[in-house]
C-alpha atoms as a PDB file:
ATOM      1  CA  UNK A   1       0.000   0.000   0.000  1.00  0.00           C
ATOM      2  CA  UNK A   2       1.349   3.484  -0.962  1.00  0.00           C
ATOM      3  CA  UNK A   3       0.740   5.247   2.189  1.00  0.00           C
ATOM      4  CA  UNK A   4       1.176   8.271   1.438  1.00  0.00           C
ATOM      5  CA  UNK A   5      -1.026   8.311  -1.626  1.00  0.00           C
ATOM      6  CA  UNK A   6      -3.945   6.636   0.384  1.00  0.00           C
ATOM      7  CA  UNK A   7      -3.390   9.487   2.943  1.00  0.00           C
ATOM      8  CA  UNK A   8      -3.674  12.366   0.147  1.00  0.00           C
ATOM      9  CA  UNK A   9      -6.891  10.893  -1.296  1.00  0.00           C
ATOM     10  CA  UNK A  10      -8.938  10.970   2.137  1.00  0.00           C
ATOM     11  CA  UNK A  11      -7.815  13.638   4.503  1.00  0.00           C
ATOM     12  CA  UNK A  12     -11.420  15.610   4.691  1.00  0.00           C
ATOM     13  CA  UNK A  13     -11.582  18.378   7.121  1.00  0.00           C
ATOM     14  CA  UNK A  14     -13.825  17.067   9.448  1.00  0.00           C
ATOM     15  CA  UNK A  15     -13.392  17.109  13.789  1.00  0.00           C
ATOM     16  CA  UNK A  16     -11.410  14.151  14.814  1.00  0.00           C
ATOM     17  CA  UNK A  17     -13.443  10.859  16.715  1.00  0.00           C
ATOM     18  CA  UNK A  18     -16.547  12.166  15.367  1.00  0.00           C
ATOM     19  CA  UNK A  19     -18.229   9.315  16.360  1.00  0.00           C
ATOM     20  CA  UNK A  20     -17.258   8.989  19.664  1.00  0.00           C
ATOM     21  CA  UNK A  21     -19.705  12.417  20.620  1.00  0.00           C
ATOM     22  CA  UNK A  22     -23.335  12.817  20.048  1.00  0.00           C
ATOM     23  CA  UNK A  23     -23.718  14.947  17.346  1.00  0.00           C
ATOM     24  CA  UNK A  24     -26.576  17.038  16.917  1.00  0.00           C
ATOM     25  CA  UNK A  25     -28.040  20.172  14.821  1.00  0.00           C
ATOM     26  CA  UNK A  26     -30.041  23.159  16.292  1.00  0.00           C
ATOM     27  CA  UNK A  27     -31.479  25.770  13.700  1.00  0.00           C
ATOM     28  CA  UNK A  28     -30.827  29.589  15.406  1.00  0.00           C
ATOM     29  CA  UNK A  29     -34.657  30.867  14.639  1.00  0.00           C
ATOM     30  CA  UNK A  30     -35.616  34.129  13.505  1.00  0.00           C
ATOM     31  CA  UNK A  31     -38.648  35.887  12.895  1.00  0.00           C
ATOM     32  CA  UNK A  32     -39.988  39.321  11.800  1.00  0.00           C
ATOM     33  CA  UNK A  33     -42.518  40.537  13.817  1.00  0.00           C
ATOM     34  CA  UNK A  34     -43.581  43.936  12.881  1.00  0.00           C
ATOM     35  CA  UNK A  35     -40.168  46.204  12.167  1.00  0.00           C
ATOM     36  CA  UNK A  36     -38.112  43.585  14.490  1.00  0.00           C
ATOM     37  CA  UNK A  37     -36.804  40.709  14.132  1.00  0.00           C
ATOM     38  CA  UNK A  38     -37.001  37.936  16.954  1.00  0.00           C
ATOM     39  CA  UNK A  39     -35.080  34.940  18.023  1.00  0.00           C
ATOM     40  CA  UNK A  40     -37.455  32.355  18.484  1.00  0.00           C
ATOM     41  CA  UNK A  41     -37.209  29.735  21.271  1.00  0.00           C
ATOM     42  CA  UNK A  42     -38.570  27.127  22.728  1.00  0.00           C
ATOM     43  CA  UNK A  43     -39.504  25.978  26.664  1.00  0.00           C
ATOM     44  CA  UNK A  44     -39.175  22.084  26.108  1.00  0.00           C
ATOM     45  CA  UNK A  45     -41.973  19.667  27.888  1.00  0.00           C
ATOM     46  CA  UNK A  46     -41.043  18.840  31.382  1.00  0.00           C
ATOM     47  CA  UNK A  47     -41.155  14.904  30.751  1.00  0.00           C
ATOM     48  CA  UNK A  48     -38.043  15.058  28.148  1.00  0.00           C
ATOM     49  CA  UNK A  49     -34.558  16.097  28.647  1.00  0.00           C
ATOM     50  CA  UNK A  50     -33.446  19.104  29.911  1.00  0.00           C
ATOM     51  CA  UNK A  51     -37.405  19.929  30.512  1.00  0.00           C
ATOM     52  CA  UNK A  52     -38.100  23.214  31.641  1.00  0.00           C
ATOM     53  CA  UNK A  53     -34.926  24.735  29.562  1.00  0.00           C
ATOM     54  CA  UNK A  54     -35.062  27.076  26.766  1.00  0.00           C
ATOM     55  CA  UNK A  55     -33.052  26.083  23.982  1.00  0.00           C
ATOM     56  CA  UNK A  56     -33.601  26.642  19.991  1.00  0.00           C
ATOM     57  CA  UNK A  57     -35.166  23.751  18.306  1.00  0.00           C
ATOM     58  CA  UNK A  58     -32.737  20.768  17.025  1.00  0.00           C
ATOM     59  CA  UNK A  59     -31.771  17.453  18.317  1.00  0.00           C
ATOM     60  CA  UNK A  60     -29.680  14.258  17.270  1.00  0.00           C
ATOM     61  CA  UNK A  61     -28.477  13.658  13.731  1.00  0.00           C
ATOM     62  CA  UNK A  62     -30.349  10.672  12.290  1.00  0.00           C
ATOM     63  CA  UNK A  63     -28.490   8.712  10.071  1.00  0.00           C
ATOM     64  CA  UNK A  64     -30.878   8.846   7.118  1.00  0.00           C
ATOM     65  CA  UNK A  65     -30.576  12.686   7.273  1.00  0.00           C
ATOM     66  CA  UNK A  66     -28.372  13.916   4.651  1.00  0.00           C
ATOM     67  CA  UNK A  67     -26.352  16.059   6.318  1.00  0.00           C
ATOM     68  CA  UNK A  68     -26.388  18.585   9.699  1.00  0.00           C
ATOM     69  CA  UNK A  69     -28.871  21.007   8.078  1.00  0.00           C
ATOM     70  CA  UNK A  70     -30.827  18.312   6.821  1.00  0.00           C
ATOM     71  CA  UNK A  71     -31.186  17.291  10.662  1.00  0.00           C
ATOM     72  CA  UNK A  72     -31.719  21.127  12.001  1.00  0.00           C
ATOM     73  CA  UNK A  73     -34.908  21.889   9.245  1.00  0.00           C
ATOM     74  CA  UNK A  74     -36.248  18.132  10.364  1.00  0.00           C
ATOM     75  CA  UNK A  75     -35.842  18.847  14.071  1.00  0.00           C
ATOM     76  CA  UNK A  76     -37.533  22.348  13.395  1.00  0.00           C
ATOM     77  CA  UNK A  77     -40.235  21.071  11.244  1.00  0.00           C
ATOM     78  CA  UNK A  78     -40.995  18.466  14.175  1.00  0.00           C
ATOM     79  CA  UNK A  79     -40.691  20.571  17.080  1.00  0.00           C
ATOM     80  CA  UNK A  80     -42.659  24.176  15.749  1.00  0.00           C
ATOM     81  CA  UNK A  81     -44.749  22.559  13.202  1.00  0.00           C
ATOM     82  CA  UNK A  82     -43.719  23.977  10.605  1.00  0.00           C
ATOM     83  CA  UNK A  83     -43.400  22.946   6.846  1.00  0.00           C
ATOM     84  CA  UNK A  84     -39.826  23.135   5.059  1.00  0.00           C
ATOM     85  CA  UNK A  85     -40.944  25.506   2.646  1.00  0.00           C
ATOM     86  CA  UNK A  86     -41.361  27.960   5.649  1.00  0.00           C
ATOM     87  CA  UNK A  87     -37.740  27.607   6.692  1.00  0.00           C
ATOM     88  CA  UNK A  88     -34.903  29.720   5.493  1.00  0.00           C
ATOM     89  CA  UNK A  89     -32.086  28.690   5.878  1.00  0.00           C
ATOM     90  CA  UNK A  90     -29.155  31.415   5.834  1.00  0.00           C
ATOM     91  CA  UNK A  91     -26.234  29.397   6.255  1.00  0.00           C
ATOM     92  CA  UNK A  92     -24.215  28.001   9.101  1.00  0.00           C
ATOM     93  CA  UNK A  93     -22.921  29.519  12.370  1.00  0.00           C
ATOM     94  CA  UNK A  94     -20.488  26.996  13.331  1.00  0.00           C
ATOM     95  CA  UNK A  95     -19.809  23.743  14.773  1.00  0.00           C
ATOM     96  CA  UNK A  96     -19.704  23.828  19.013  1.00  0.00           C
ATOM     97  CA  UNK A  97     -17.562  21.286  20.728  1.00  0.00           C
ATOM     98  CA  UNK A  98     -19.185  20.892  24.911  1.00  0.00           C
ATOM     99  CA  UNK A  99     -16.682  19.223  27.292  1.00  0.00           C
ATOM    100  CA  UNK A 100     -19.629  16.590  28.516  1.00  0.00           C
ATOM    101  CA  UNK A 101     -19.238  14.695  24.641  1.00  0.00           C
ATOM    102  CA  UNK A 102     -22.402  16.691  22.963  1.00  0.00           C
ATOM    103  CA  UNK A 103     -21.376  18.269  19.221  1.00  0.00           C
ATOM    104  CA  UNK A 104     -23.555  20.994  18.105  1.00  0.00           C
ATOM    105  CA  UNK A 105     -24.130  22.349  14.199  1.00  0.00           C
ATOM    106  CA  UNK A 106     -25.688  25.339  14.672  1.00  0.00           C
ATOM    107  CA  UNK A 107     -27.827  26.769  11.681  1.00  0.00           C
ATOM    108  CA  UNK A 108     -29.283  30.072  11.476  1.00  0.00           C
ATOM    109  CA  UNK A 109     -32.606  30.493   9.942  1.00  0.00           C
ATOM    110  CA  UNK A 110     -35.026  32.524   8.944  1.00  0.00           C
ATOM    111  CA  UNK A 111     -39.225  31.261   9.749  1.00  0.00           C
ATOM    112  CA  UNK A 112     -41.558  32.714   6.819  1.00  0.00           C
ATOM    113  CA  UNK A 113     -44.444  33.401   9.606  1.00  0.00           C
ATOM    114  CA  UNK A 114     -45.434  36.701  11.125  1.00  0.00           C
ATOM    115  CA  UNK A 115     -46.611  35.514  14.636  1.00  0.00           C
ATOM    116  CA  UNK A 116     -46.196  32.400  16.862  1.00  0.00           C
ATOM    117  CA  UNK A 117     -49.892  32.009  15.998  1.00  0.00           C
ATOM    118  CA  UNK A 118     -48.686  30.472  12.878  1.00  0.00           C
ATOM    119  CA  UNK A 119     -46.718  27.742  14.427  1.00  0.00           C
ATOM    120  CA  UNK A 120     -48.122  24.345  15.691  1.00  0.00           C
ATOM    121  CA  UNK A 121     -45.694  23.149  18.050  1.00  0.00           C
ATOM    122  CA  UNK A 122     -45.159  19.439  19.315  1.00  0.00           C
ATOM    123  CA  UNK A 123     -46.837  19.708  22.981  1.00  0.00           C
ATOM    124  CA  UNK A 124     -44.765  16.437  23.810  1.00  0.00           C
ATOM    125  CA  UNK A 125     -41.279  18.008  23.235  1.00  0.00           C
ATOM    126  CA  UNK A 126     -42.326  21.978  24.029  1.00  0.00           C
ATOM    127  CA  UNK A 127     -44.313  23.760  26.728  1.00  0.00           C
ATOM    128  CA  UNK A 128     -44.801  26.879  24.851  1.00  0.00           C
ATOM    129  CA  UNK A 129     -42.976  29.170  22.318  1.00  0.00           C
ATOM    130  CA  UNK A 130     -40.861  32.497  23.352  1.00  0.00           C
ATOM    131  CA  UNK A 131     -40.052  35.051  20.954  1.00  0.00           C
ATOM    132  CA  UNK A 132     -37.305  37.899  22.370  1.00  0.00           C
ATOM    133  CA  UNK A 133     -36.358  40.815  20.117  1.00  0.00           C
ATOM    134  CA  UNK A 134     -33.030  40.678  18.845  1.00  0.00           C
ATOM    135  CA  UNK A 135     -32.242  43.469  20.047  1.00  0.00           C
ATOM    136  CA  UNK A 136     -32.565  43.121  24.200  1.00  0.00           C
ATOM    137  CA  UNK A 137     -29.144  40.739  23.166  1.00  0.00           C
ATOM    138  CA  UNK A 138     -27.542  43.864  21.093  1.00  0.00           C
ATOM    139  CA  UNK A 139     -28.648  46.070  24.663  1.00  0.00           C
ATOM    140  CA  UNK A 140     -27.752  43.133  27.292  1.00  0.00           C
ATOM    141  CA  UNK A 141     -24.731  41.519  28.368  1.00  0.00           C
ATOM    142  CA  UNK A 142     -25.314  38.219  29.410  1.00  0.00           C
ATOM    143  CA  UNK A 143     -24.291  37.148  33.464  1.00  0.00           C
ATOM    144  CA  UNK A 144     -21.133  35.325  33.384  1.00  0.00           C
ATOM    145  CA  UNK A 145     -19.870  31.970  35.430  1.00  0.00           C
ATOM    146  CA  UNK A 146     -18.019  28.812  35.180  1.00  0.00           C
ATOM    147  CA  UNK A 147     -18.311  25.074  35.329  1.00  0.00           C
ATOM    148  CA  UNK A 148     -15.791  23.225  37.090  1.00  0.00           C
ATOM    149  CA  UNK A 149     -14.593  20.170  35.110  1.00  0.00           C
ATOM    150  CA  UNK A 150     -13.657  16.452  37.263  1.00  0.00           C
ATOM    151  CA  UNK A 151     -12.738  13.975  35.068  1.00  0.00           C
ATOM    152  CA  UNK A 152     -12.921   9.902  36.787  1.00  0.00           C
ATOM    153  CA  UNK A 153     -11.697   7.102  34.582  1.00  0.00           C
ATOM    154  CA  UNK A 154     -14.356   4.217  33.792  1.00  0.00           C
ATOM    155  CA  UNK A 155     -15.641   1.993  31.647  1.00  0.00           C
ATOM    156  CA  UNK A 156     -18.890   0.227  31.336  1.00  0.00           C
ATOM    157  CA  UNK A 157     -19.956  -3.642  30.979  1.00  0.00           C
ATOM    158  CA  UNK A 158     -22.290  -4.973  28.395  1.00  0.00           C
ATOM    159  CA  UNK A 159     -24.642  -4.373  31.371  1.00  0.00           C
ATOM    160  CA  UNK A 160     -23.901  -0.758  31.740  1.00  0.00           C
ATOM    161  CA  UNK A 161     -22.692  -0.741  34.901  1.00  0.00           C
ATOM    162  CA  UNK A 162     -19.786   1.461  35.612  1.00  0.00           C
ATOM    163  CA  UNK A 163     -16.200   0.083  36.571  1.00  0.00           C
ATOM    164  CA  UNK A 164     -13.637   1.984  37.329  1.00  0.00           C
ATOM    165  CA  UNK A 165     -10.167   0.863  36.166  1.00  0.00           C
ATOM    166  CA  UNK A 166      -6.798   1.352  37.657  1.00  0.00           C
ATOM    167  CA  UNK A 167      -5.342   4.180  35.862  1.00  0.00           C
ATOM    168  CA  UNK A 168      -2.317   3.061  38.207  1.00  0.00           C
ATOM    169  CA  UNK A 169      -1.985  -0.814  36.819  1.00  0.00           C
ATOM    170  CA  UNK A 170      -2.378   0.845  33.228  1.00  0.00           C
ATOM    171  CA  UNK A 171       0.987   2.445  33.826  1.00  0.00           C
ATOM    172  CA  UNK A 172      -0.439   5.800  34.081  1.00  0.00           C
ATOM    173  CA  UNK A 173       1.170   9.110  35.811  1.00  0.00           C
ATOM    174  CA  UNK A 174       0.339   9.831  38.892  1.00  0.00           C
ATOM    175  CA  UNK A 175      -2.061  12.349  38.546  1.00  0.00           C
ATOM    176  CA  UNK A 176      -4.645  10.373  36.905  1.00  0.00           C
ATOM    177  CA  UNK A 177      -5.706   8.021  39.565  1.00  0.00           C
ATOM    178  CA  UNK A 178      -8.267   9.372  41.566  1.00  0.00           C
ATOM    179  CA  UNK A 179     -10.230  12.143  40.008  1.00  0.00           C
ATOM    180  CA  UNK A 180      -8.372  15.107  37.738  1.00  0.00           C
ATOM    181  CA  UNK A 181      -9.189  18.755  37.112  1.00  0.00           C
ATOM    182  CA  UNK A 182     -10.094  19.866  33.568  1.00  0.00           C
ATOM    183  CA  UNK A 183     -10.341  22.973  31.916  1.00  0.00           C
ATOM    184  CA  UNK A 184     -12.991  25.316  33.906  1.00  0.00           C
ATOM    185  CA  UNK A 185     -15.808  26.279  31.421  1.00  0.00           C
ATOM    186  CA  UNK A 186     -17.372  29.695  30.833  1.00  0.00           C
ATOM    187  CA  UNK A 187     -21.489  29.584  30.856  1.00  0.00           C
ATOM    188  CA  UNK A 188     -23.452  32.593  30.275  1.00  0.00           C
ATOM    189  CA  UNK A 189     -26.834  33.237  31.612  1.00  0.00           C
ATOM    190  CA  UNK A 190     -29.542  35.906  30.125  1.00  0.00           C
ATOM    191  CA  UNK A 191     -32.552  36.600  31.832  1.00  0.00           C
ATOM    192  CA  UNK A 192     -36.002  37.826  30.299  1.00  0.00           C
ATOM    193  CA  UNK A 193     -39.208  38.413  31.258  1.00  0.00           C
ATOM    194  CA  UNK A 194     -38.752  35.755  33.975  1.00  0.00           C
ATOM    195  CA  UNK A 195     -36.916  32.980  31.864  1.00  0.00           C
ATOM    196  CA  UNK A 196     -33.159  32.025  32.165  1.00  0.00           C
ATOM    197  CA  UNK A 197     -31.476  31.538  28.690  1.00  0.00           C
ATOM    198  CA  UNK A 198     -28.313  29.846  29.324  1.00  0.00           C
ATOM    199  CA  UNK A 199     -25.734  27.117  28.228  1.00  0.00           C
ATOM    200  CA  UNK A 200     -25.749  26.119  24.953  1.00  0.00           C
ATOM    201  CA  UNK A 201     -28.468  28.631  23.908  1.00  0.00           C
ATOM    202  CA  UNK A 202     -26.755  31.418  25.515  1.00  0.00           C
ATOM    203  CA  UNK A 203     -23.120  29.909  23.372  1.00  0.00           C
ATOM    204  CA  UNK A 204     -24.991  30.195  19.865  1.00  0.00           C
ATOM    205  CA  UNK A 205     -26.623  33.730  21.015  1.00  0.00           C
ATOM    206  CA  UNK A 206     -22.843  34.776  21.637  1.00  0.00           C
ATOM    207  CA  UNK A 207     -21.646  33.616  18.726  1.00  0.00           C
ATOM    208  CA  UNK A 208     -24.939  35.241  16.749  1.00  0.00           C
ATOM    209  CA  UNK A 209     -24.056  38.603  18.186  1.00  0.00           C
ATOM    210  CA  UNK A 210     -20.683  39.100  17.082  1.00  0.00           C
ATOM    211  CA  UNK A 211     -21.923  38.523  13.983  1.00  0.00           C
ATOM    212  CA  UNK A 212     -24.246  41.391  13.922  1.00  0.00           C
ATOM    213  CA  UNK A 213     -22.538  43.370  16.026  1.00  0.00           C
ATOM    214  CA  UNK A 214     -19.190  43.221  13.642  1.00  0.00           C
END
C-alpha cells in the first residue's frame, strides 16, 4: 500500500473521533414581527430532557438525514410545526464542541411566519414558544460563570454498569488516579421576562451577536 497516496486521497476536514460524541443540529430561529426581528425559542416539555430549559429547536443527527442542516430543518419542522418551505435557511454559524461529549451544528434560519400564531408546536417536546427581540441581546450583556470540570476514569460492561479501572496498573502518571481537574468552562446566563437563557443557547446567542454586532 502506498501510504502516502492513500493518505492524500482521504484527509477531509472534518473534527477528529466524530463518532465517539453525540452529534446534533439546532437551527438559530428568527422571525420578523412587525419592524423587528425575533429569536425564536422554545420551553421544552417537562417529561423530556433538559425539561423546563429554553433552547432553539434541534436534536440528534439521524443517520438517514443527509447532512447537519438536513437534521436542524427536520428537528424544526418536528418541534414548531412547521413545513420546510417555511424555513430559510441562511447558512451556518459553526460547529460547538461541549466538554460533557455533545457536538452541536448550529444553523441560522429565517421562519416565513409573522406571529407564533402560525406555528403548531409538538406539545410532547415543548411547553410553549418564546419570541425575544433581537435586540434586548444587542442592549444586554449576558451574566457570566463557570463550570468546574472532574474527570474519573471508567468503563462500562455490556450491562452498563460502571467500573472503574486502575489508571495506576495501566501504567499511568500519577495524577490520573483518583479524580483530575479539567479545563474550567465559561457559561453565560440571560434573563427575560422571567426565563433564564443559558448554556448552549446562551453559546450560539454569543456567537450570533458578534456577527451582527461586527
Amino acid at each position: 500500500m502506498d501510504v502516502v497516496e492513500k493518505l492524500r486521497n482521504s484527509l477531509q476536514a472534518d473534527l477528529i473521533s466524530r463518532d465517539k460524541y453525540f452529534n446534533s443540529a439546532v437551527l438559530i430561529t428568527l422571525m420578523k414581527i412587525e419592524d423587528d426581528y425575533h429569536f425564536i425559542f422554545q420551553k421544552r416539555a417537562k417529561e423530556i430532557s433538559q425539561g423546563g430549559e429554553i433552547s432553539f429547536p434541534g436534536g440528534a443527527f439521524d443517520l438517514e438525514d443527509i447532512d447537519f442542516e438536513r437534521t436542524a430543518i427536520r428537528e424544526t419542522e418536528e418541534e414548531l410545526g412547521i413545513s420546510e418551505e417555511k424555513i430559510d435557511v441562511i447558512g451556518k454559524l459553526g460547529t460547538l464542541v461541549i466538554p460533557n461529549g455533545v457536538i452541536v451544528e448550529a444553523y441560522i434560519g429565517e421562519l416565513d411566519v409573522r406571529s407564533l400564531d402560525e406555528l403548531n408546536p409538538n406539545k410532547d417536546e415543548v411547553e410553549r414558544l418564546i419570541s425575544v427581540p433581537v435586540k434586548f441581546f444587542m442592549e444586554n450583556e449576558p451574566k457570566t460563570y463557570y463550570i468546574k470540570i472532574e474527570n474519573k476514569a471508567f468503563y462500562c460492561k455490556d450491562t452498563r454498569e460502571e467500573l472503574f479501572f486502575s489508571a495506576k496498573e495501566l501504567g499511568l502518571p500519577a495524577r490520573y488516579h483518583g479524580i483530575w481537574k479539567g479545563r474550567d468552562r465559561k457559561v453565560y446566563f440571560y434573563s427575560y421576562d422571567g426565563e433564564i437563557i443559558w448554556g448552549i443557547t446562551a453559546d450560539l446567542i454569543i456567537e450570533t451577536m458578534k456577527l451582527l454586532k461586527n
